[in-house]
N, C-alpha and C. Protein backbone atom coordinates (compact mmCIF):
# COMPACT_ATOMS: atom_id res chain seq x y z
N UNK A 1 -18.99 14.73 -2.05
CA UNK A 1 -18.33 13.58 -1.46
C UNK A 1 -17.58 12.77 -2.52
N UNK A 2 -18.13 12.73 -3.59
CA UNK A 2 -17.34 11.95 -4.58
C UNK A 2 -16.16 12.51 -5.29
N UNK A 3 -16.04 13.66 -5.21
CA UNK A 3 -14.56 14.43 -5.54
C UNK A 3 -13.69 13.64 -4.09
N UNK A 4 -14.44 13.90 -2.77
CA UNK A 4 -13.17 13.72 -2.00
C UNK A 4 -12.54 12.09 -2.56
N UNK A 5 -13.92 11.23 -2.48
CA UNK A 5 -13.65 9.65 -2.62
C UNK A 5 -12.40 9.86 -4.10
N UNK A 6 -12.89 10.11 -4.80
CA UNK A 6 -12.04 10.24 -6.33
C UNK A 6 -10.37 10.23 -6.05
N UNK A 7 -10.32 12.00 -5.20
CA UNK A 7 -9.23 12.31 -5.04
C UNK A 7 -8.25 11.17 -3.99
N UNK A 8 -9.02 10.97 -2.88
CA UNK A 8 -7.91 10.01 -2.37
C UNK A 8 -7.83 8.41 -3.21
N UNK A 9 -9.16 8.21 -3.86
CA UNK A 9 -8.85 7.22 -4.02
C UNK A 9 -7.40 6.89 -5.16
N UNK A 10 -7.48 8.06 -5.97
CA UNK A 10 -6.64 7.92 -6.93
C UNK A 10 -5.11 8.30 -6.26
N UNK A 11 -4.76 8.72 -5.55
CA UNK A 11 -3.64 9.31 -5.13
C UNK A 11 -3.19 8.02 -4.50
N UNK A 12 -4.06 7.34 -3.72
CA UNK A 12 -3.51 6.06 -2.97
C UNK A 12 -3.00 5.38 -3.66
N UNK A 13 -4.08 5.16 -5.02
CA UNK A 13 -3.84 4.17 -6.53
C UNK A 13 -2.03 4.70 -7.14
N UNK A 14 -2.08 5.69 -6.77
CA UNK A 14 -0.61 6.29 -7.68
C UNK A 14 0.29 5.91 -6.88
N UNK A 15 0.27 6.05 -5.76
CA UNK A 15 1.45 5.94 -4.62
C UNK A 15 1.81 4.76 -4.68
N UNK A 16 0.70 3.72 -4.47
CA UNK A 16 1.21 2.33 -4.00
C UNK A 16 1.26 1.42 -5.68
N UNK A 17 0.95 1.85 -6.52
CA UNK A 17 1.57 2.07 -8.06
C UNK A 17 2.79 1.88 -8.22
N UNK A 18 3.70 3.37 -7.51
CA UNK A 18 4.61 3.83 -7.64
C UNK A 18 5.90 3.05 -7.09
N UNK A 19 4.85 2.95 -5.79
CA UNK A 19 5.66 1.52 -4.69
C UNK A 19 6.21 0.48 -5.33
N UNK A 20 4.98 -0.34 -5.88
CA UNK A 20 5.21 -1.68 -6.54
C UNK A 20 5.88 -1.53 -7.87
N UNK A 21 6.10 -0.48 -8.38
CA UNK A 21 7.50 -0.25 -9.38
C UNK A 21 8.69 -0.34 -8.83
N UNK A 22 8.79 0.36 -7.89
CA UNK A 22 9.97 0.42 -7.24
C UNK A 22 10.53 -1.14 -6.47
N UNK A 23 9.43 -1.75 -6.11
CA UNK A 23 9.53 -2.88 -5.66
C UNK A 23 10.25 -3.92 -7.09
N UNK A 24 9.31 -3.97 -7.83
CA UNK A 24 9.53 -4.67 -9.19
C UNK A 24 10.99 -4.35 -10.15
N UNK A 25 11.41 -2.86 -9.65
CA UNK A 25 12.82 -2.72 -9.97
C UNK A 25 13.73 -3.03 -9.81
N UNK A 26 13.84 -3.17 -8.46
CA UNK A 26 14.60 -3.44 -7.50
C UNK A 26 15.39 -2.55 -7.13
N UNK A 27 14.95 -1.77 -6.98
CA UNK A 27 15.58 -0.33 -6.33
C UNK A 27 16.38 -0.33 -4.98
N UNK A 28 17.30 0.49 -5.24
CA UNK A 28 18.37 0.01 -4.08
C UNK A 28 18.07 0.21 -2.82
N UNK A 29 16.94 1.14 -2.39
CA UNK A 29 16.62 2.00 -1.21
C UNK A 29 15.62 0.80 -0.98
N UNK A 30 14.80 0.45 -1.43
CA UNK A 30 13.71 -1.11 -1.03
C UNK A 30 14.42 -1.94 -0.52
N UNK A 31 16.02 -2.18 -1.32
CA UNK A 31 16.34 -3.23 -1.37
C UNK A 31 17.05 -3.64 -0.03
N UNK A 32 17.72 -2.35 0.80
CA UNK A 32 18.42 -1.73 1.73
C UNK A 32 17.51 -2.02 2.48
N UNK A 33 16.28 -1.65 2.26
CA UNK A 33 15.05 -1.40 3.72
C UNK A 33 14.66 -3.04 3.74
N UNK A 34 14.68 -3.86 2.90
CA UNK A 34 14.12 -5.27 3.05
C UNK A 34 15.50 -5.78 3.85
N UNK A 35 16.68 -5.38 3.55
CA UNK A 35 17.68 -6.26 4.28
C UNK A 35 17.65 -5.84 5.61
N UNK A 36 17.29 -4.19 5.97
CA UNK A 36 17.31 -4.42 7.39
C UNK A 36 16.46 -4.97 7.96
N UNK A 37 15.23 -4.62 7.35
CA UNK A 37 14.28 -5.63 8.04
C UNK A 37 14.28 -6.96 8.10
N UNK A 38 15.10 -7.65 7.28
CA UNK A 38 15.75 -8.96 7.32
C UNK A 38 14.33 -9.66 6.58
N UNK A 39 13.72 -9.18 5.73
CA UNK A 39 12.87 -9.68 5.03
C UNK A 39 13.62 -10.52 3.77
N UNK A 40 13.41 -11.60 2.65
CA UNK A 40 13.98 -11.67 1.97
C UNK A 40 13.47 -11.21 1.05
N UNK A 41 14.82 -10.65 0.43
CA UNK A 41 14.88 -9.97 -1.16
C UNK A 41 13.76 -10.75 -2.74
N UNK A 42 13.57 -12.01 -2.23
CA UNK A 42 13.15 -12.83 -3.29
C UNK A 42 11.46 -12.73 -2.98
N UNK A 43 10.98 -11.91 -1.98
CA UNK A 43 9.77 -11.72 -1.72
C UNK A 43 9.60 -9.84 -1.84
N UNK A 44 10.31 -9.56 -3.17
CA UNK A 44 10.41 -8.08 -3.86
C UNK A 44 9.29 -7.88 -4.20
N UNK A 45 9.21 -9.23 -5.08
CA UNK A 45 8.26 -9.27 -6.39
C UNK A 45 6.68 -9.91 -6.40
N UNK A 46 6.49 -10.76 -5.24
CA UNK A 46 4.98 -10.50 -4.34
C UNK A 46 4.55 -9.52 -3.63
N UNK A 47 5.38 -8.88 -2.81
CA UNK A 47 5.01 -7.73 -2.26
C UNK A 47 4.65 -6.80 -3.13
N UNK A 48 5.25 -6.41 -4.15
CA UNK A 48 4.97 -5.72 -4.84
C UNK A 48 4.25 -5.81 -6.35
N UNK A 49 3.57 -7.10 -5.93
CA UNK A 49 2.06 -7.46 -6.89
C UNK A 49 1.17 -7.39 -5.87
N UNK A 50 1.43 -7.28 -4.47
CA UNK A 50 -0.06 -6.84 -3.75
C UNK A 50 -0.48 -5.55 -3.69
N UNK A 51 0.97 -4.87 -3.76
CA UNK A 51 0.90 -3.22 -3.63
C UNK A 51 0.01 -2.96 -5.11
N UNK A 52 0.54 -3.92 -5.97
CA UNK A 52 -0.18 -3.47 -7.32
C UNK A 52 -1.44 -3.78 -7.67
N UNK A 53 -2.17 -4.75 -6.59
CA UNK A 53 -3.43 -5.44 -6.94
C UNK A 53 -4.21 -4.64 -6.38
N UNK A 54 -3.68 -4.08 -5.22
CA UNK A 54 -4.23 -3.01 -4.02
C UNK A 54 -4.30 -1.50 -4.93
N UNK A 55 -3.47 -1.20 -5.49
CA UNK A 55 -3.89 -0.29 -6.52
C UNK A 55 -5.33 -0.18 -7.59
N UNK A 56 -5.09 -1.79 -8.31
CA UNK A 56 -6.16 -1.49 -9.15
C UNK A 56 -7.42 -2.20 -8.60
N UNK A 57 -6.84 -2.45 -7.37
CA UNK A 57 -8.29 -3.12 -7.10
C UNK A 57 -9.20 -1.62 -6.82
N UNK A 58 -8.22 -0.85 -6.11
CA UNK A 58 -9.11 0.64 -5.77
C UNK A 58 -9.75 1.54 -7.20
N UNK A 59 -9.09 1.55 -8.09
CA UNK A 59 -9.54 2.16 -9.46
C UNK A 59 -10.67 1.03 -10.14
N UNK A 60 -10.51 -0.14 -9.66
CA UNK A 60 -11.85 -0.81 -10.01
C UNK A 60 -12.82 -0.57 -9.36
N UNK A 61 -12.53 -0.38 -7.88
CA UNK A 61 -13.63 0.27 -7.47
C UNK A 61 -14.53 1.17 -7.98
N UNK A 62 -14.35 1.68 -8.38
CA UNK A 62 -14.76 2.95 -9.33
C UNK A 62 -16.31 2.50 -9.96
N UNK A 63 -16.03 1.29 -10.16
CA UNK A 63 -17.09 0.78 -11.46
C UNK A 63 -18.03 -0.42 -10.24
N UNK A 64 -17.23 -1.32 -9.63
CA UNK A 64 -17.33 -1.90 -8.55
C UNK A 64 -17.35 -1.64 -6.99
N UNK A 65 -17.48 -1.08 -6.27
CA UNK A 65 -17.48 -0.54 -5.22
C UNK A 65 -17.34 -1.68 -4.21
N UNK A 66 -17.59 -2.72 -4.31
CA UNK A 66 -17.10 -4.14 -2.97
C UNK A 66 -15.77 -3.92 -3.35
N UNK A 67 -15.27 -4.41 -4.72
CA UNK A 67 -13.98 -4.57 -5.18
C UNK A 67 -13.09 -3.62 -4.47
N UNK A 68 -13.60 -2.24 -4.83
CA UNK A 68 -12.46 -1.39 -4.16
C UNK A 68 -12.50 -1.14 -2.59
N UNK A 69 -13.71 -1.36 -1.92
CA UNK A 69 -13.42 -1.67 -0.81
C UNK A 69 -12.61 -2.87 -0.22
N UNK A 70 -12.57 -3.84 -1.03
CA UNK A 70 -11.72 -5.00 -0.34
C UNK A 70 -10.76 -4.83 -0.50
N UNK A 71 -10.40 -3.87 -2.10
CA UNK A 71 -8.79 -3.40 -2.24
C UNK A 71 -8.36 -2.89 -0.81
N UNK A 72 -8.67 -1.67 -0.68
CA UNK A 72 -8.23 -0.71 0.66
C UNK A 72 -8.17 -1.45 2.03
N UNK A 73 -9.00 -2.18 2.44
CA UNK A 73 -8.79 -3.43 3.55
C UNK A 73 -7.97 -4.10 3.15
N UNK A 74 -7.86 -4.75 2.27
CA UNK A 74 -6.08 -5.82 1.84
C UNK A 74 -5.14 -4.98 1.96
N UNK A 75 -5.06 -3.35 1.65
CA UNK A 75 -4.01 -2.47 1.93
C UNK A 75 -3.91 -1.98 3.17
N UNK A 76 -4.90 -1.91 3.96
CA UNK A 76 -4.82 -1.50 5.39
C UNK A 76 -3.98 -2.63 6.09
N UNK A 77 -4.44 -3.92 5.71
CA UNK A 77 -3.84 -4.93 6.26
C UNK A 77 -2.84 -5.60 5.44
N UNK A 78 -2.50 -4.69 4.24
CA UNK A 78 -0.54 -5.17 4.06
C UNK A 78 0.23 -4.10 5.10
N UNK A 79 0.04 -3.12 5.05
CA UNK A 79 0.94 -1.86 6.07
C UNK A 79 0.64 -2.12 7.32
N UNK A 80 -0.58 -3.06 8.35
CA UNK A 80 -0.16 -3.65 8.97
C UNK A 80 0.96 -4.53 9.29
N UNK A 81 1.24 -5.27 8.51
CA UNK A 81 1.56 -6.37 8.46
C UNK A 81 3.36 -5.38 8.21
N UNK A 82 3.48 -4.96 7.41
CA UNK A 82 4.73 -3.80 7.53
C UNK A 82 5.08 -3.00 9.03
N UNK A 83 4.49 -3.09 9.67
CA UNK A 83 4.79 -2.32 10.30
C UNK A 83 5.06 -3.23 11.58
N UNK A 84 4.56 -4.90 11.33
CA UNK A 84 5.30 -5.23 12.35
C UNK A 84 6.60 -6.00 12.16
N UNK A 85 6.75 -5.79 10.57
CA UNK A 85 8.06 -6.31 10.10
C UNK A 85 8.85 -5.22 10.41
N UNK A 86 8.76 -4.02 10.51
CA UNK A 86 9.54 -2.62 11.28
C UNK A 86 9.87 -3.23 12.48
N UNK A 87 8.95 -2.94 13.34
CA UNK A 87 8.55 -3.40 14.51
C UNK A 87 9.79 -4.49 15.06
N UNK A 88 9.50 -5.55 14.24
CA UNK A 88 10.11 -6.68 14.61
C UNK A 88 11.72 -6.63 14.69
N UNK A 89 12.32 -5.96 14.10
CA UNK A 89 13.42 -5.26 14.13
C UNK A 89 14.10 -4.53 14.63
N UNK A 90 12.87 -3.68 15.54
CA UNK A 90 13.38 -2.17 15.82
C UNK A 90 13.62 -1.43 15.16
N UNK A 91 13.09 -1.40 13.51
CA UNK A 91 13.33 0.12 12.66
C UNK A 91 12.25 0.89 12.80
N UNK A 92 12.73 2.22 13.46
CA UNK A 92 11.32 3.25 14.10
C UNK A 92 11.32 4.22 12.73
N UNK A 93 11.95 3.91 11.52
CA UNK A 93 11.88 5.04 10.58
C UNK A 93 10.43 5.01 10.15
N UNK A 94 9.41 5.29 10.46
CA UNK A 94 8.19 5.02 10.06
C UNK A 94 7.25 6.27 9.49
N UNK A 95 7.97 6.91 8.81
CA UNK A 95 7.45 8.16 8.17
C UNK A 95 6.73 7.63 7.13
N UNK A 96 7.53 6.82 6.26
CA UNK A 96 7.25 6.31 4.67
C UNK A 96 6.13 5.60 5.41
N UNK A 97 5.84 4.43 6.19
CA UNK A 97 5.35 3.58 6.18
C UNK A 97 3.80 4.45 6.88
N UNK A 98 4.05 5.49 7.66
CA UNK A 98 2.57 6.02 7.98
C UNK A 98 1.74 6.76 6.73
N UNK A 99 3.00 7.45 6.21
CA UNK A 99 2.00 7.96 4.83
C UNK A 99 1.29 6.84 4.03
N UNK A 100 1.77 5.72 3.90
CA UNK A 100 0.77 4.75 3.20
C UNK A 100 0.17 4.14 3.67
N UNK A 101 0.52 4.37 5.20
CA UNK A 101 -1.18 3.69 6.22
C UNK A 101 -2.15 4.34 6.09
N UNK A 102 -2.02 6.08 6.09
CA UNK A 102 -2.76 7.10 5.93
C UNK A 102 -3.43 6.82 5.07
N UNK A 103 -2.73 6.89 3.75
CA UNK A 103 -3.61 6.47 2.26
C UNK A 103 -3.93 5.43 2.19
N UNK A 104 -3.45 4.54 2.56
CA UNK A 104 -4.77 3.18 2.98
C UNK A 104 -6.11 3.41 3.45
N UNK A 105 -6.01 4.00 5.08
CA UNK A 105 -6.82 3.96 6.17
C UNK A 105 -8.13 4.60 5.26
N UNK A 106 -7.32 6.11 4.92
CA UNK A 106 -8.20 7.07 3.76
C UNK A 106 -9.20 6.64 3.01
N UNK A 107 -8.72 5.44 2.28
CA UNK A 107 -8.95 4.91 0.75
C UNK A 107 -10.42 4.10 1.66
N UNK A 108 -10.15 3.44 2.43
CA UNK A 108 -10.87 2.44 3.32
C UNK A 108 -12.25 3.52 3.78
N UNK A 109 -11.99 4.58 4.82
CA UNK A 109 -13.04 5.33 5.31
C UNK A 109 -13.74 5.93 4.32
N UNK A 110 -13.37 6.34 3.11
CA UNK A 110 -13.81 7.26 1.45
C UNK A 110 -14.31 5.88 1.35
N UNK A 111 -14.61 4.90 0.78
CA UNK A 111 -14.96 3.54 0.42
C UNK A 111 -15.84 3.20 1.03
N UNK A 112 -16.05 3.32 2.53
CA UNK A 112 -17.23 3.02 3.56
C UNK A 112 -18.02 4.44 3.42
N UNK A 113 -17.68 4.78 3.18
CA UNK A 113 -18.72 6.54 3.38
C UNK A 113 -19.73 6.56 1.99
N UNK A 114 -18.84 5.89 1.14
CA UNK A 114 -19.37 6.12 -0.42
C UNK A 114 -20.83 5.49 -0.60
């Protein structure tokens, strides 16, 4: 069981890592997806310190196990919270946004099982 917990937990940790770089860059494809969603641009760089807190809060888990469970619930419930900023819009592109519910939801059920 702890290979599976390991493996997702770390993959979630990389992804939403990867996210909050991209966020913190300002990458043009974020930057595109925040304007349609009519989110503002100047909320790049919180969003993407939660994506990053939600990361290491899960690799703290590791050592801490509440910690990284509360990580994965704060991440279950940021991609909520994404998805009704989709939602709210009408953008149904929701491929990107299920794979990191997935690895949320994941990170969350590996975390309760542990």
């Amino acid at each position: 069981m702890f290979t599976v917990y390991a493996a997702v937990t770390l993959v979630t940790a990389i992804a939403n890592s990867y996210a909050a770089y991209l966020d913190f860059s300002g990458n043009e494809q974020v930057i595109a997806v925040m304007e349609i969603k009519r989110v503002p641009l100047t909320w790049a760089f919180p969003l993407g310190a939660l994506k990053a807190a939600g990361a290491v809060g899960l690799l703290i888990g590791f050592a801490v196990p509440a910690i990284g469970t509360a990580a994965a619930i704060g991440l279950v419930l940021f991609f909520v919270g994404a998805l009704i900023a989709h939602l709210r819009v009408r953008y149904y592109r929701l491929a990107n946004w299920a794979a990191f519910f997935a690895l949320a939801a994941a990170a969350l059920a590996v975390n309760l099982a542990r």
